[in-house]
Structure formats: C-alpha cells, structure tokens
C-alpha atoms as a PDB file:
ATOM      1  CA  UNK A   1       0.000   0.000   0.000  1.00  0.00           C
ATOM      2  CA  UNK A   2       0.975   3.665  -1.209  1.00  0.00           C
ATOM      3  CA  UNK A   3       1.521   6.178   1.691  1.00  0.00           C
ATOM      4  CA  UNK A   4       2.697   8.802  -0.052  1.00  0.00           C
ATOM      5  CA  UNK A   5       6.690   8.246   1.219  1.00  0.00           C
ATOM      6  CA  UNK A   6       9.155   7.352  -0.945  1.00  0.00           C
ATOM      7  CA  UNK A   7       9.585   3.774  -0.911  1.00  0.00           C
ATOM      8  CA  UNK A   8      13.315   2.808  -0.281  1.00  0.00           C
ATOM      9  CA  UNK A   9      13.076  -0.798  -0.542  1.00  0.00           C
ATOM     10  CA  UNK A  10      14.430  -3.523   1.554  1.00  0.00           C
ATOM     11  CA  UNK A  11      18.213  -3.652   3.260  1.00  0.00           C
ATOM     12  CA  UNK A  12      18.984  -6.612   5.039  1.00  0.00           C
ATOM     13  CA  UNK A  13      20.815  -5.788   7.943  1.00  0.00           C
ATOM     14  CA  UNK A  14      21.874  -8.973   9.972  1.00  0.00           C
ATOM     15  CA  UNK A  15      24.578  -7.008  11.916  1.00  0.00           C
ATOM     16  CA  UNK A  16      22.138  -4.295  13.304  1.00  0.00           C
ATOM     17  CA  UNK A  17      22.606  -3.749  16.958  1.00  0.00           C
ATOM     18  CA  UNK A  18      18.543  -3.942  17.794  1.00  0.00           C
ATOM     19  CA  UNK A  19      18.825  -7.292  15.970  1.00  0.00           C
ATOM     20  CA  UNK A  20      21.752  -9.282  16.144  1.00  0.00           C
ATOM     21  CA  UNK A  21      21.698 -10.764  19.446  1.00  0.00           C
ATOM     22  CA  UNK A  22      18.055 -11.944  18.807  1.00  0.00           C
ATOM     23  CA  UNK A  23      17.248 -15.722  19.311  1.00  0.00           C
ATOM     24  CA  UNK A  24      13.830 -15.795  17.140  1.00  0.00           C
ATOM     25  CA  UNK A  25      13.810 -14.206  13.768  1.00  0.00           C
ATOM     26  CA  UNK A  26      13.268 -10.414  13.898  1.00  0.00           C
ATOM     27  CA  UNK A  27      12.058  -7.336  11.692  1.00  0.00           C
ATOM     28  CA  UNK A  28      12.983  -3.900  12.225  1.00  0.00           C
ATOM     29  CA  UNK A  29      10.211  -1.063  10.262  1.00  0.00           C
ATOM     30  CA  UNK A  30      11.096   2.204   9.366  1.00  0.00           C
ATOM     31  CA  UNK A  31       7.348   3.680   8.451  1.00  0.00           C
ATOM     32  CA  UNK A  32       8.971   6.782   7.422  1.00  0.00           C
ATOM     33  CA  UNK A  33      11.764   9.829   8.103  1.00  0.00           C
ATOM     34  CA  UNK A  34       9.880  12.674   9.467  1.00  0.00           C
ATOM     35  CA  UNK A  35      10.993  15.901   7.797  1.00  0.00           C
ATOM     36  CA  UNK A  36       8.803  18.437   8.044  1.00  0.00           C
ATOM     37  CA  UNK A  37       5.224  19.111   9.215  1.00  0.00           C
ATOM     38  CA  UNK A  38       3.531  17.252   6.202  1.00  0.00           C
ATOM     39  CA  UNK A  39       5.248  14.445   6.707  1.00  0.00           C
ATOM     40  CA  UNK A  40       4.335  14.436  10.102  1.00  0.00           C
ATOM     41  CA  UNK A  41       1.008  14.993   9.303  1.00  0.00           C
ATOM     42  CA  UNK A  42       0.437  12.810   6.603  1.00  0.00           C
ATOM     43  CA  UNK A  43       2.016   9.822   9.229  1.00  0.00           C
ATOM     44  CA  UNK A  44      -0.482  11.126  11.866  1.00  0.00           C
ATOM     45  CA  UNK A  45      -3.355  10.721   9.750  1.00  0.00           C
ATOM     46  CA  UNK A  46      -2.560   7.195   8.360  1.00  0.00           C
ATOM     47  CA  UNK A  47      -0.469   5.633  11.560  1.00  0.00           C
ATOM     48  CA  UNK A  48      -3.913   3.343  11.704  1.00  0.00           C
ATOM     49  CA  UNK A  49      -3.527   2.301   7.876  1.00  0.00           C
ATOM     50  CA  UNK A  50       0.329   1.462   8.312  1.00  0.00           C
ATOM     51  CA  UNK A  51      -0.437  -0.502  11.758  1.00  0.00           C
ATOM     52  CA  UNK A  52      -3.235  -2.351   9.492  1.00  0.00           C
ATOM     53  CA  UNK A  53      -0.849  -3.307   6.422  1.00  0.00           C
ATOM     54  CA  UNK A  54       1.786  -4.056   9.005  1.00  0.00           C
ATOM     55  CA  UNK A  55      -0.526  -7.026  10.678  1.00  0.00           C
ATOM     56  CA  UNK A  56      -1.453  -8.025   7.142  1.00  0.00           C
ATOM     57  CA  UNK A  57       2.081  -8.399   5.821  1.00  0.00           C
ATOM     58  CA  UNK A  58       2.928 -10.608   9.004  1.00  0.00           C
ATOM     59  CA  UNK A  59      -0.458 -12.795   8.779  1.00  0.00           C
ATOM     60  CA  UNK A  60       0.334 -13.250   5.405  1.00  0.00           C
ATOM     61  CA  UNK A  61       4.173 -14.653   5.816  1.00  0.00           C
ATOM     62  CA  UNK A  62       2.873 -16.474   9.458  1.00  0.00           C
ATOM     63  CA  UNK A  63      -0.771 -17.689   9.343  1.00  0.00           C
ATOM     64  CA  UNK A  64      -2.374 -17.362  12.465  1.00  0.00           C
ATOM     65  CA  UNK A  65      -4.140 -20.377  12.612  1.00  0.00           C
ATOM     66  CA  UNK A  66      -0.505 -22.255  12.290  1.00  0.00           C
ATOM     67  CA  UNK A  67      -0.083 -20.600  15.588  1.00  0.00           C
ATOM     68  CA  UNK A  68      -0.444 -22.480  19.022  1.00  0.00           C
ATOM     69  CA  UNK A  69      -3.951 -22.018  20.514  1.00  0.00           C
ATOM     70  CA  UNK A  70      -2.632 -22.020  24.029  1.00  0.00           C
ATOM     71  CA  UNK A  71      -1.352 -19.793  26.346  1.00  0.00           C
ATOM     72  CA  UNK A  72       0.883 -19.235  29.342  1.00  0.00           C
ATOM     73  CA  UNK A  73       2.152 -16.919  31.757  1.00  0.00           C
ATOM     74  CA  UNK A  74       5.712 -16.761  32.406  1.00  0.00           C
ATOM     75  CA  UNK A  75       6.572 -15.550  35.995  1.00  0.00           C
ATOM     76  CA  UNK A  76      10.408 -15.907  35.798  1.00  0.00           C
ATOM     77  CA  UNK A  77      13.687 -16.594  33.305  1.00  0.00           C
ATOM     78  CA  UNK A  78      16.393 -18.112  34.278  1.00  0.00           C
ATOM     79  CA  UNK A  79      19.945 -18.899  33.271  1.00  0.00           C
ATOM     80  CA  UNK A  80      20.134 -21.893  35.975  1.00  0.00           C
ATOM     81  CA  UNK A  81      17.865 -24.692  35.661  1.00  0.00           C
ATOM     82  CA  UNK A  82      17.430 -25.360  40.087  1.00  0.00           C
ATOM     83  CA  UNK A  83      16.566 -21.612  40.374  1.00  0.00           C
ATOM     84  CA  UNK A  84      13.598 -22.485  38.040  1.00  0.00           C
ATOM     85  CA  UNK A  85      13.074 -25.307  39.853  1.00  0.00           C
ATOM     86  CA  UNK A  86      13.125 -23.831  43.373  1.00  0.00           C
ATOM     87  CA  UNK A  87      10.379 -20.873  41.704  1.00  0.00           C
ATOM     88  CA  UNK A  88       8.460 -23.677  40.596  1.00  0.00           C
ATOM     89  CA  UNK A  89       7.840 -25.983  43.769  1.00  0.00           C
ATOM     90  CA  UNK A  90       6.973 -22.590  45.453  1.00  0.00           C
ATOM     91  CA  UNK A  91       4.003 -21.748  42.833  1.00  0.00           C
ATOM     92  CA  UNK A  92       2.741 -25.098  43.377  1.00  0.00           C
ATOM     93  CA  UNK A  93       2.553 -25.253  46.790  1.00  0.00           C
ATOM     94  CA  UNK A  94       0.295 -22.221  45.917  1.00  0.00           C
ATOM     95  CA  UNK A  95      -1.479 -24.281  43.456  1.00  0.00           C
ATOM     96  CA  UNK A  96      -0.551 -23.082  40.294  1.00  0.00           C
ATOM     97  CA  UNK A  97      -0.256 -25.194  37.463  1.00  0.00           C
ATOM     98  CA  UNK A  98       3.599 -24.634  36.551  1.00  0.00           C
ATOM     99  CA  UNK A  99       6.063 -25.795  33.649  1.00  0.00           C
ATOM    100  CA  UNK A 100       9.189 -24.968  32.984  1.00  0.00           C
ATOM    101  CA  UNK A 101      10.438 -24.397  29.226  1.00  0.00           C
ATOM    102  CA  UNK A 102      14.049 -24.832  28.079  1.00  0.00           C
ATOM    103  CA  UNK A 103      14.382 -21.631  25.677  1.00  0.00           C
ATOM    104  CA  UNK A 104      18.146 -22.039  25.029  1.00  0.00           C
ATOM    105  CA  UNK A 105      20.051 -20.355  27.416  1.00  0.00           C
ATOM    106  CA  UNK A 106      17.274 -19.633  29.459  1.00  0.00           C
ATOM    107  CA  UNK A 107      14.367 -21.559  31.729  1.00  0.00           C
ATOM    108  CA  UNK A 108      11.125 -20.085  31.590  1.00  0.00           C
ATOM    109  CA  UNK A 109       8.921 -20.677  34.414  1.00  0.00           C
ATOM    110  CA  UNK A 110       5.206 -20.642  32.770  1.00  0.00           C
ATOM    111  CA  UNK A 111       1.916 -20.984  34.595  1.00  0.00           C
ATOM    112  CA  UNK A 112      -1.276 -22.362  32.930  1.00  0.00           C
ATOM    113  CA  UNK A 113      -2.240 -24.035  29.508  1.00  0.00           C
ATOM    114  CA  UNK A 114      -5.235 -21.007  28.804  1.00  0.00           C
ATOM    115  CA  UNK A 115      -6.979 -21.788  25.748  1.00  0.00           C
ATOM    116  CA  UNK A 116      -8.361 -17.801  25.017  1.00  0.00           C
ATOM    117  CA  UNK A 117      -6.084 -14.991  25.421  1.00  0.00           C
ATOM    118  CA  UNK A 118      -8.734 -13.371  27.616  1.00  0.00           C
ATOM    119  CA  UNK A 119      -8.177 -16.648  30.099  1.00  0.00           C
ATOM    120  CA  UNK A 120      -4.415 -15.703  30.263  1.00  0.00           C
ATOM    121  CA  UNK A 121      -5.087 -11.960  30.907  1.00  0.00           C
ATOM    122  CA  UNK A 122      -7.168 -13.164  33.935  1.00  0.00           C
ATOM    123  CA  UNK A 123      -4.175 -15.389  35.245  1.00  0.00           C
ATOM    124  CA  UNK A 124      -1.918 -12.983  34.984  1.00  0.00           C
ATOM    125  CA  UNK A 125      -3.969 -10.181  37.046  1.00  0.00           C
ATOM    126  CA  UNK A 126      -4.470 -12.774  39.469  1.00  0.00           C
ATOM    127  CA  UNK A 127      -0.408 -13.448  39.625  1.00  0.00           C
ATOM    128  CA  UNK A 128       0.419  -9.736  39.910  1.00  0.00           C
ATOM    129  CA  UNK A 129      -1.943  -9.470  42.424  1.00  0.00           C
ATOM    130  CA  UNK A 130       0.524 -12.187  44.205  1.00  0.00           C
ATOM    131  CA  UNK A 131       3.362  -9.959  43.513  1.00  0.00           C
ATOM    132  CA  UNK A 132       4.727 -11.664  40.339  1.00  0.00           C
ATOM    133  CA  UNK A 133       6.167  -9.871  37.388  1.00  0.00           C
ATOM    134  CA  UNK A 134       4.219 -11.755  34.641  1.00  0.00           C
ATOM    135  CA  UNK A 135       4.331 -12.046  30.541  1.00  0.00           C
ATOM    136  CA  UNK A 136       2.102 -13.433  28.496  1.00  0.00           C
ATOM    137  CA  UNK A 137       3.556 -16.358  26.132  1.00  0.00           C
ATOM    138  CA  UNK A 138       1.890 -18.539  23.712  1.00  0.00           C
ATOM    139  CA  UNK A 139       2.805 -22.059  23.941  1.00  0.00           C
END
C-alpha cells in the first residue's frame, strides 16, 4: 500500500545492533523519516492504515491459525535450571499449574495451559496481584 513516502526498498541488515543478538527471527520497520510538518502529518493521519498493512504483511508470511492455541504466563527466566526449579515448587505449593520451558540459554517458568487470550489476561492479574512480574507467552 501507497503512503505517499518514498519507498526505499528492503536492506537486510543482519549485523544491526537492535537485531543481532536476537534468538527468534526479527524485523525492524522504518514507516517513514519525518521531515517536516507534512510528513508528520500525513504519518499522523494514516499511523492506523500502516499498523493495518503491518498485521497483514505478518499474517500473510505467518498464518495465524498455524499458531499455538494455548497460552501461558511466564513468571520468571532463568539462566540456571534449580533456580527455576526452586520458583516452581513454590508456585505449586500455591497451586498453580507450573512448567518450565528450556528456551536455550534460558528456563522459563510458565503458569497455565489457557486456551483464550482473555483466560491468560485473567491469570496474569491474578499473579500480579501475588506480587509476580508476569508475561504473556503462547505455547
């Protein structure tokens, strides 16, 4: 879709700072250089058009429904696996359901297996309201 900027194409960048140390593939966007007032204006007035293409562009390389349905709640990352352990046996004894995912060269501790995103953002109110930091993961 046309915007109205000029179009500069596509530079692959694999040594970019934001990117290389990524462990999952990753995209970096540049919408557009703001120059002047109209080009500030003409991003202001179509930010919701470039958010929409953006989604559609991604949906179209990634379909969603090749995506997991389920979803989890992370509550802690860690390099050593008995420190996920130990975080673990003490969310149980709460009784959370609690797994712990290898994520080379991290453990994630994850509670639940939430089949609606809405499911997940209830656990994880309920979690900071135990005084977790909390991120919602798909599994």
């Amino acid at each position: 879709m046309d915007f109205g900027f000029k179009d500069l194409g596509v530079v692959e960048r694999p040594g970019l700072v934001v990117l290389r140390r990524t462990q999952m593939p990753a995209v970096l966007m540049e919408l557009g250089f703001i120059n002047n007032t109209m080009d500030n204006q003409m991003f202001d007035q179509r930010f919701d058009e470039m958010v929409d293409s953006i989604v559609a562009g991604v949906e179209q390389a990634i379909p969603l429904e090749s995506l997991s349905n389920r979803y989890g709640v992370q509550v802690g990352l860690f390099r050593h696996e008995s420190n996920a352990q130990y975080l673990k046996e003490q969310l149980e004894s709460q009784g959370y359901f609690v797994t712990i995912r290898w994520d080379d060269p991290y453990y994630a501790v994850i509670i639940g297996r939430e089949t609606t995103l809405e499911d997940a953002k209830a656990l994880q109110d309920q979690l900071r309201q135990d005084g977790y930091d909390t991120l919602i993961v798909r599994l």
